[in-house]
Protein backbone atom coordinates (compact mmCIF):
# COMPACT_ATOMS: atom_id res chain seq x y z
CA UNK A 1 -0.55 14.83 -11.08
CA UNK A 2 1.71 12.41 -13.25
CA UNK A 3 2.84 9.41 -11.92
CA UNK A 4 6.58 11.11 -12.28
CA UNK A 5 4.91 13.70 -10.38
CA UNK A 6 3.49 11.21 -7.59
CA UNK A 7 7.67 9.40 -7.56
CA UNK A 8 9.01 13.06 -6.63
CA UNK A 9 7.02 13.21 -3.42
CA UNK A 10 8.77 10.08 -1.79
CA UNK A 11 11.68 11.68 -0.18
CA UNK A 12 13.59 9.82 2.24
CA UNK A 13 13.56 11.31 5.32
CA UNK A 14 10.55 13.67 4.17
CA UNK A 15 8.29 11.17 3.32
CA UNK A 16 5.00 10.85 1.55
CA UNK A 17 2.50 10.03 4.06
CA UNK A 18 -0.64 8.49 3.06
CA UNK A 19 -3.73 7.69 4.99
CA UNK A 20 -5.30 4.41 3.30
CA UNK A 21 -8.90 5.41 1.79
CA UNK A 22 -11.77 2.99 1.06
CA UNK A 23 -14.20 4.21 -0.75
CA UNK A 24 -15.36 7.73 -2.77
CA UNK A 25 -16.15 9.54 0.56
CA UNK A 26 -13.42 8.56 3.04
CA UNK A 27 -10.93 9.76 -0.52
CA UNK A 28 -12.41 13.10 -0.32
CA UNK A 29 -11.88 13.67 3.46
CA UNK A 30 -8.07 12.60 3.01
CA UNK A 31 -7.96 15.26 0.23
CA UNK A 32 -9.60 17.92 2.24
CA UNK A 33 -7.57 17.17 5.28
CA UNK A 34 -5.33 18.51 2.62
CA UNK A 35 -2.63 15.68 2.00
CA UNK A 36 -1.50 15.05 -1.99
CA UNK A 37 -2.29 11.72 -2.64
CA UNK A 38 -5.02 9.05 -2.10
CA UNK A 39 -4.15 5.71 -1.19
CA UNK A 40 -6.50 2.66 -1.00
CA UNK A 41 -6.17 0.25 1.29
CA UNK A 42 -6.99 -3.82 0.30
CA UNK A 43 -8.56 -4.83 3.53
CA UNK A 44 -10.63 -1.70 4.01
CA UNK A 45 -12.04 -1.64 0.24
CA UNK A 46 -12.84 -5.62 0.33
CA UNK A 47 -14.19 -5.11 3.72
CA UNK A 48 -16.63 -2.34 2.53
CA UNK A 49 -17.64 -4.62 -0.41
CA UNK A 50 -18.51 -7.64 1.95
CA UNK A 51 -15.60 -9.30 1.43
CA UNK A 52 -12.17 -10.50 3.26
CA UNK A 53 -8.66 -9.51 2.40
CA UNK A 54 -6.42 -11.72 0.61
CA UNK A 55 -8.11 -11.07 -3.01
CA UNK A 56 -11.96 -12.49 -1.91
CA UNK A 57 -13.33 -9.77 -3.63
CA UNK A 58 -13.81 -9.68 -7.03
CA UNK A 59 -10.99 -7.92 -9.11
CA UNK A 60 -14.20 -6.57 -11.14
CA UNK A 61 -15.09 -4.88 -7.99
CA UNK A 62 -12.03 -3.87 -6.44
CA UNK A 63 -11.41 -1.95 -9.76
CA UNK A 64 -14.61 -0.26 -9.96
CA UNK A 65 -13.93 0.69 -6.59
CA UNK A 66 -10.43 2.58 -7.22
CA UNK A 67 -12.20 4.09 -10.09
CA UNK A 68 -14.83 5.60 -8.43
CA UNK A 69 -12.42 6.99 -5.93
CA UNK A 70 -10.48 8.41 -8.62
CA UNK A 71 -13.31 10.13 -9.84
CA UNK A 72 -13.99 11.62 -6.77
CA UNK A 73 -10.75 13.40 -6.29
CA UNK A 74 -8.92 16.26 -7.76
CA UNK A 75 -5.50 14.69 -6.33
CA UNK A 76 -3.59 10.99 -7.99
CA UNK A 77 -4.33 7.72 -6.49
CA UNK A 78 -2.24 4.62 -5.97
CA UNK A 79 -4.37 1.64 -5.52
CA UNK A 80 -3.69 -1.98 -3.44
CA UNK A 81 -3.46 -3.78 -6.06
CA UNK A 82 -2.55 -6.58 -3.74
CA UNK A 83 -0.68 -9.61 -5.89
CA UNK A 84 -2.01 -8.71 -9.08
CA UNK A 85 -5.79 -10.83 -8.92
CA UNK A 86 -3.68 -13.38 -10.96
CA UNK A 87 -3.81 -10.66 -14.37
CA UNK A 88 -0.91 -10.96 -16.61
CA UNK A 89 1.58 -7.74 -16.11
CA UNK A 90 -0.40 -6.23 -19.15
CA UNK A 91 -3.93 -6.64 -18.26
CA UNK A 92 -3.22 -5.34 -14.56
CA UNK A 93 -1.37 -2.02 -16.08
CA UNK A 94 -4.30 -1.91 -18.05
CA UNK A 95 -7.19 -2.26 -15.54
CA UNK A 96 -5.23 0.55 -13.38
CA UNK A 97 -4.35 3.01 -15.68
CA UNK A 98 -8.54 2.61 -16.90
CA UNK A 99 -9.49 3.08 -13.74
CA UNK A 100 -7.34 6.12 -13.43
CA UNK A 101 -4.76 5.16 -10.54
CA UNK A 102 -1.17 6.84 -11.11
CA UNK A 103 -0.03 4.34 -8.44
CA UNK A 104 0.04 0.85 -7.33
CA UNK A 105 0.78 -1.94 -4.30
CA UNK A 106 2.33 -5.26 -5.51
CA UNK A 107 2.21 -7.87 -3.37
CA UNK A 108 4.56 -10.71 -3.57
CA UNK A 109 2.39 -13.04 -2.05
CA UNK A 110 0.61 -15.71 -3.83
CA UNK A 111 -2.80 -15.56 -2.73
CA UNK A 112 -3.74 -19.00 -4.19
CA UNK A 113 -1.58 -20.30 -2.05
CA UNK A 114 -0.62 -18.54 1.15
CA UNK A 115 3.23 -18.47 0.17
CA UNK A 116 5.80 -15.72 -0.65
CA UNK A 117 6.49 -15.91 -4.36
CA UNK A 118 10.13 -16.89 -5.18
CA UNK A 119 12.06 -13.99 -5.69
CA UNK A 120 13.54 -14.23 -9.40
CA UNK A 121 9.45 -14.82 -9.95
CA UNK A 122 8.15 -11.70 -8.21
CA UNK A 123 11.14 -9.28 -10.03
CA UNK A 124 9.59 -11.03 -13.40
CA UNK A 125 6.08 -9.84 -12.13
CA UNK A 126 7.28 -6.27 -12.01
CA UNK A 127 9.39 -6.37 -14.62
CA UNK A 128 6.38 -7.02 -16.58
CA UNK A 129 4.20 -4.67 -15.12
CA UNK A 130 6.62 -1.73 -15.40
CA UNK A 131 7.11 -2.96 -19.04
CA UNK A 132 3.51 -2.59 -19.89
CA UNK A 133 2.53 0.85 -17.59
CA UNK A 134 5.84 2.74 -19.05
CA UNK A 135 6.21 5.29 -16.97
CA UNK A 136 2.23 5.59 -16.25
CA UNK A 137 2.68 3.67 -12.77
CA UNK A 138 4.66 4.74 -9.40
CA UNK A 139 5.23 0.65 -8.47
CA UNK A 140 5.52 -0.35 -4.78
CA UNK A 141 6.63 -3.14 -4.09
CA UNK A 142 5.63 -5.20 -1.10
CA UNK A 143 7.93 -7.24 0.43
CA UNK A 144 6.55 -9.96 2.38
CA UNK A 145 9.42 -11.49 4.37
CA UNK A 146 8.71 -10.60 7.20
CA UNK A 147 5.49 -12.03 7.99
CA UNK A 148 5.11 -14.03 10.98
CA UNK A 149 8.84 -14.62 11.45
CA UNK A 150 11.82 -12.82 13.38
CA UNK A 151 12.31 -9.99 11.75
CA UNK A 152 15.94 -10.45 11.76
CA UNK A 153 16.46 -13.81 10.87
CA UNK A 154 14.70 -12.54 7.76
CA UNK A 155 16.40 -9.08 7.03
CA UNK A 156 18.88 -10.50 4.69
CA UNK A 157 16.07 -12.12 2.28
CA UNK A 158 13.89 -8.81 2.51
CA UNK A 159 16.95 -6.70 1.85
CA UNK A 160 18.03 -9.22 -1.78
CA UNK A 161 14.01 -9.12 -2.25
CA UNK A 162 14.01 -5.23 -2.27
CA UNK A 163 17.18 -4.99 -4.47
CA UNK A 164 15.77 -7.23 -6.63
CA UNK A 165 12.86 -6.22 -7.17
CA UNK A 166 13.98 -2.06 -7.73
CA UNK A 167 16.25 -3.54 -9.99
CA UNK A 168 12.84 -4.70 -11.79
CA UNK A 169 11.35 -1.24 -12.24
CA UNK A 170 9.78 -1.14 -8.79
CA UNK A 171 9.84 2.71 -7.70
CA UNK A 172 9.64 2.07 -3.92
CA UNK A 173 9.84 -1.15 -1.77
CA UNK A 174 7.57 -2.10 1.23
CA UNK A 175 8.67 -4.19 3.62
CA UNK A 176 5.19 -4.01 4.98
CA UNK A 177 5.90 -6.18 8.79
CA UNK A 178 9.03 -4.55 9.43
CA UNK A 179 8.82 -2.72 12.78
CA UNK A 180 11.79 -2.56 14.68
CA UNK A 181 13.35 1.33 14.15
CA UNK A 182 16.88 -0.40 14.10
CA UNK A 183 16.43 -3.27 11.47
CA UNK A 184 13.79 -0.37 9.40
CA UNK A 185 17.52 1.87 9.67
CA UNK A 186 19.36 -1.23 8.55
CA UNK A 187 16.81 -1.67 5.62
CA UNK A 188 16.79 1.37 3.99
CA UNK A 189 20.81 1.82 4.05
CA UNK A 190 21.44 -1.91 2.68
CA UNK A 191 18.05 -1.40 0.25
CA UNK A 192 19.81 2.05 -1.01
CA UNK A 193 16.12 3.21 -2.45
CA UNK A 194 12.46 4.57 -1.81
CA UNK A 195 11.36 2.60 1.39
CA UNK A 196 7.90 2.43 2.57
CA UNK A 197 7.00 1.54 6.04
CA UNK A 198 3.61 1.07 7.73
CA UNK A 199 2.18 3.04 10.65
CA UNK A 200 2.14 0.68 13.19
CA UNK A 201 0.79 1.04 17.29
CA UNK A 202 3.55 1.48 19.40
CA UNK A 203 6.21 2.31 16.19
CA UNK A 204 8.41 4.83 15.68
CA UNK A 205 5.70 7.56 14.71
CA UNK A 206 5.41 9.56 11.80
CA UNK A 207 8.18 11.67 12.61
CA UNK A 208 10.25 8.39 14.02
CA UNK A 209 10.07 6.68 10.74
CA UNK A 210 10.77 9.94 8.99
CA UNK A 211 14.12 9.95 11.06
CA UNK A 212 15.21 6.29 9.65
CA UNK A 213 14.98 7.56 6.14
CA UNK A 214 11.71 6.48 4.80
CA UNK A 215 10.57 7.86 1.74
CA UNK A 216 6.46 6.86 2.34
CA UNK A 217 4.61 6.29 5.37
CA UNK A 218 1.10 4.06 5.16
CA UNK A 219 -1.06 4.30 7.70
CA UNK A 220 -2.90 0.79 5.84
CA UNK A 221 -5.55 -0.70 7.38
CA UNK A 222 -5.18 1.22 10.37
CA UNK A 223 -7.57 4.27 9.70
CA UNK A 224 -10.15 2.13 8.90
CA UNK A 225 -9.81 0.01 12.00
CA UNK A 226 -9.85 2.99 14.08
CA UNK A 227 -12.99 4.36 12.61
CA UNK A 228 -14.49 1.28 12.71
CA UNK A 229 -13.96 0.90 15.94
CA UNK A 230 -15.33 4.45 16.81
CA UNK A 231 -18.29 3.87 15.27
CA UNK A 232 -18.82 -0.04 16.67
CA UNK A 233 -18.62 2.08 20.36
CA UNK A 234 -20.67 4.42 18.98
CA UNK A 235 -23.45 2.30 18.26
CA UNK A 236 -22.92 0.25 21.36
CA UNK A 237 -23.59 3.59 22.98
CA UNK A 238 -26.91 3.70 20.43
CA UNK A 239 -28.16 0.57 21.23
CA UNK A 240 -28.15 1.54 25.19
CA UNK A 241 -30.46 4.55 24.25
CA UNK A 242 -27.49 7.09 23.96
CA UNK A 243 -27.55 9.68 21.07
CA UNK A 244 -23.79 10.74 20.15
CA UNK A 245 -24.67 13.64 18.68
C-alpha cells in the first residue's frame, strides 16, 4: 500500500484504527487479527530495547526496529517517529522511507528540553519533512497542548497548532491528551481535517470517538501496557508454583 493509499483510510467518522505494535512479532498478530495498517508505538519499541520514552533510545535502533517490522508484514507501517531524534527534515524522510514506513508520528515536543516547540517552528519542521518525503509519507502530527493542563484553557492553542501545522503538509493532526468527547467534537469541527485521537480508559470508545468525527483511532501505548500487565500477573502466578497453561 502507498502512502496515498494509507491517507484514504482516515475517514472521519469511519476511522482508521490502529493497535500500536512493538516489535516484528506483536506487527504480525495486528496483521492477522486482520486490521490494514501497522502502527508502532515510541514507548513500547524503546521499552523493548531497554530504554525509556522521550527519545532514550538510540535513533539507530529505533529505526532498525521499524524496519524489521516492516519486513515482517505484508500490510504499510507508520512509525513514532516521536520529534524527529533531532534529524534535519531530510535525513528523517530519509531514514523512514529506508526503513520502509509509508507513515509517520511527529511530535512537537522538544525532547532536549521538555517544552512544546513554538508553533511557527513545528509547521517549519513539517514543512520540511513533507518537502523532502513528497508524497512518500502520510504525516501525523502530534499536538502537544494539552499535556498536563486543562484541556480547555488550551483548546484554542491546539486548535491554531493543528491548522497550522495541516497548513504545513501534515495529513492528520493528533491532539494526543485530548479526552473530553465534547472539546474532541469541538476540535475536529474548528480543526476542519484528519483528527487522530488516542484510546484512552474510561473514553468515548472506539465507536464513541468514531461518533465525534475522528478520522484515526490509536490505541498507543495502551496494548502494550495491557499485555504487559497480563504477563507481569502471569508470572506472579509462576513464581507461586502456578502453570498458566
Amino acid at each position: 500500500m502507498s502512502a496515498a493509499a494509507l491517507k484514504a483510510l482516515h475517514v472521519p467518522g469511519k476511522p482508521l484504527v490502529l493497535p500500536n505494535a512493538w516489535d516484528a512479532d506483536t506487527a504480525k498478530l495486528v496483521e492477522a487479527a486482520g486490521f490494514p495498517v501497522v502502527a508502532t508505538s515510541s514507548v513500547a519499541v524503546a521499552a523493548a530495547l531497554g530504554f525509556a520514552d522521550g527519545e532514550q533510545a538510540p535513533a539507530d535502533e529505533m529505526f532498525a526496529a521499524a524496519a524489521r517490522i516492516a519486513k515482517a508484514v505484508g500490510i504499510p507501517v507508520t512509525v513514532d517517529a516521536e520529534s524527529g531524534y533531532g534529524l534535519s527534515g531530510a535525513e528523517l524522510a530519509g531514514r523512514l522511507l529506508d526503513a520502509g514506513a509509508v507513515g509517520c508520528n511527529f511530535e512537537d515536543t522538544d525532547h532536549t528540553t521538555g517544552a512544546v516547540r513554538p508553533v511557527a517552528e513545528q509547521a517549519e519542521r513539517i514543512a520540511a519533512l513533507r518537502e523532502a518525503a513528497g508524497d512518500g509519507l502520510v504525516i501525523n502530527a502530534r499536538v502537544d497542548s494539552f499535556r498536563g493542563v486543562d484541556a480547555k484553557d488550551a483548546l484554542a492553542d491546539g486548535i491554531a497548532r493543528a491548522k497550522a501545522y495541516l497548513d504545513a503538509g501534515a495529513d492528520c493532526v493528533y491532539p494526543i491528551h485530548l479526552g473530553a468527547p465534547d472539546l474532541i467534537a469541538e476540535f475536529v469541527r474548528e480543526v476542519g481535517g484528519a483528527v487522530n485521537s488516542a484510546a484512552w480508559p474510561g473514553g468515548p470508545g472506539l465507536a464513541g470517538l468514531a461518533g465525534l468525527g475522528v478520522a484515526r483511532i490509536s490505541l498507543g501505548g495502551g496494548l502494550w501496557q495491557y499485555a504487559r500487565k497480563q504477563l507481569g500477573a502471569t508470572l506472579a502466578g509462576v513464581a507461586e508454583g502456578k502453570l498458566p497453561y
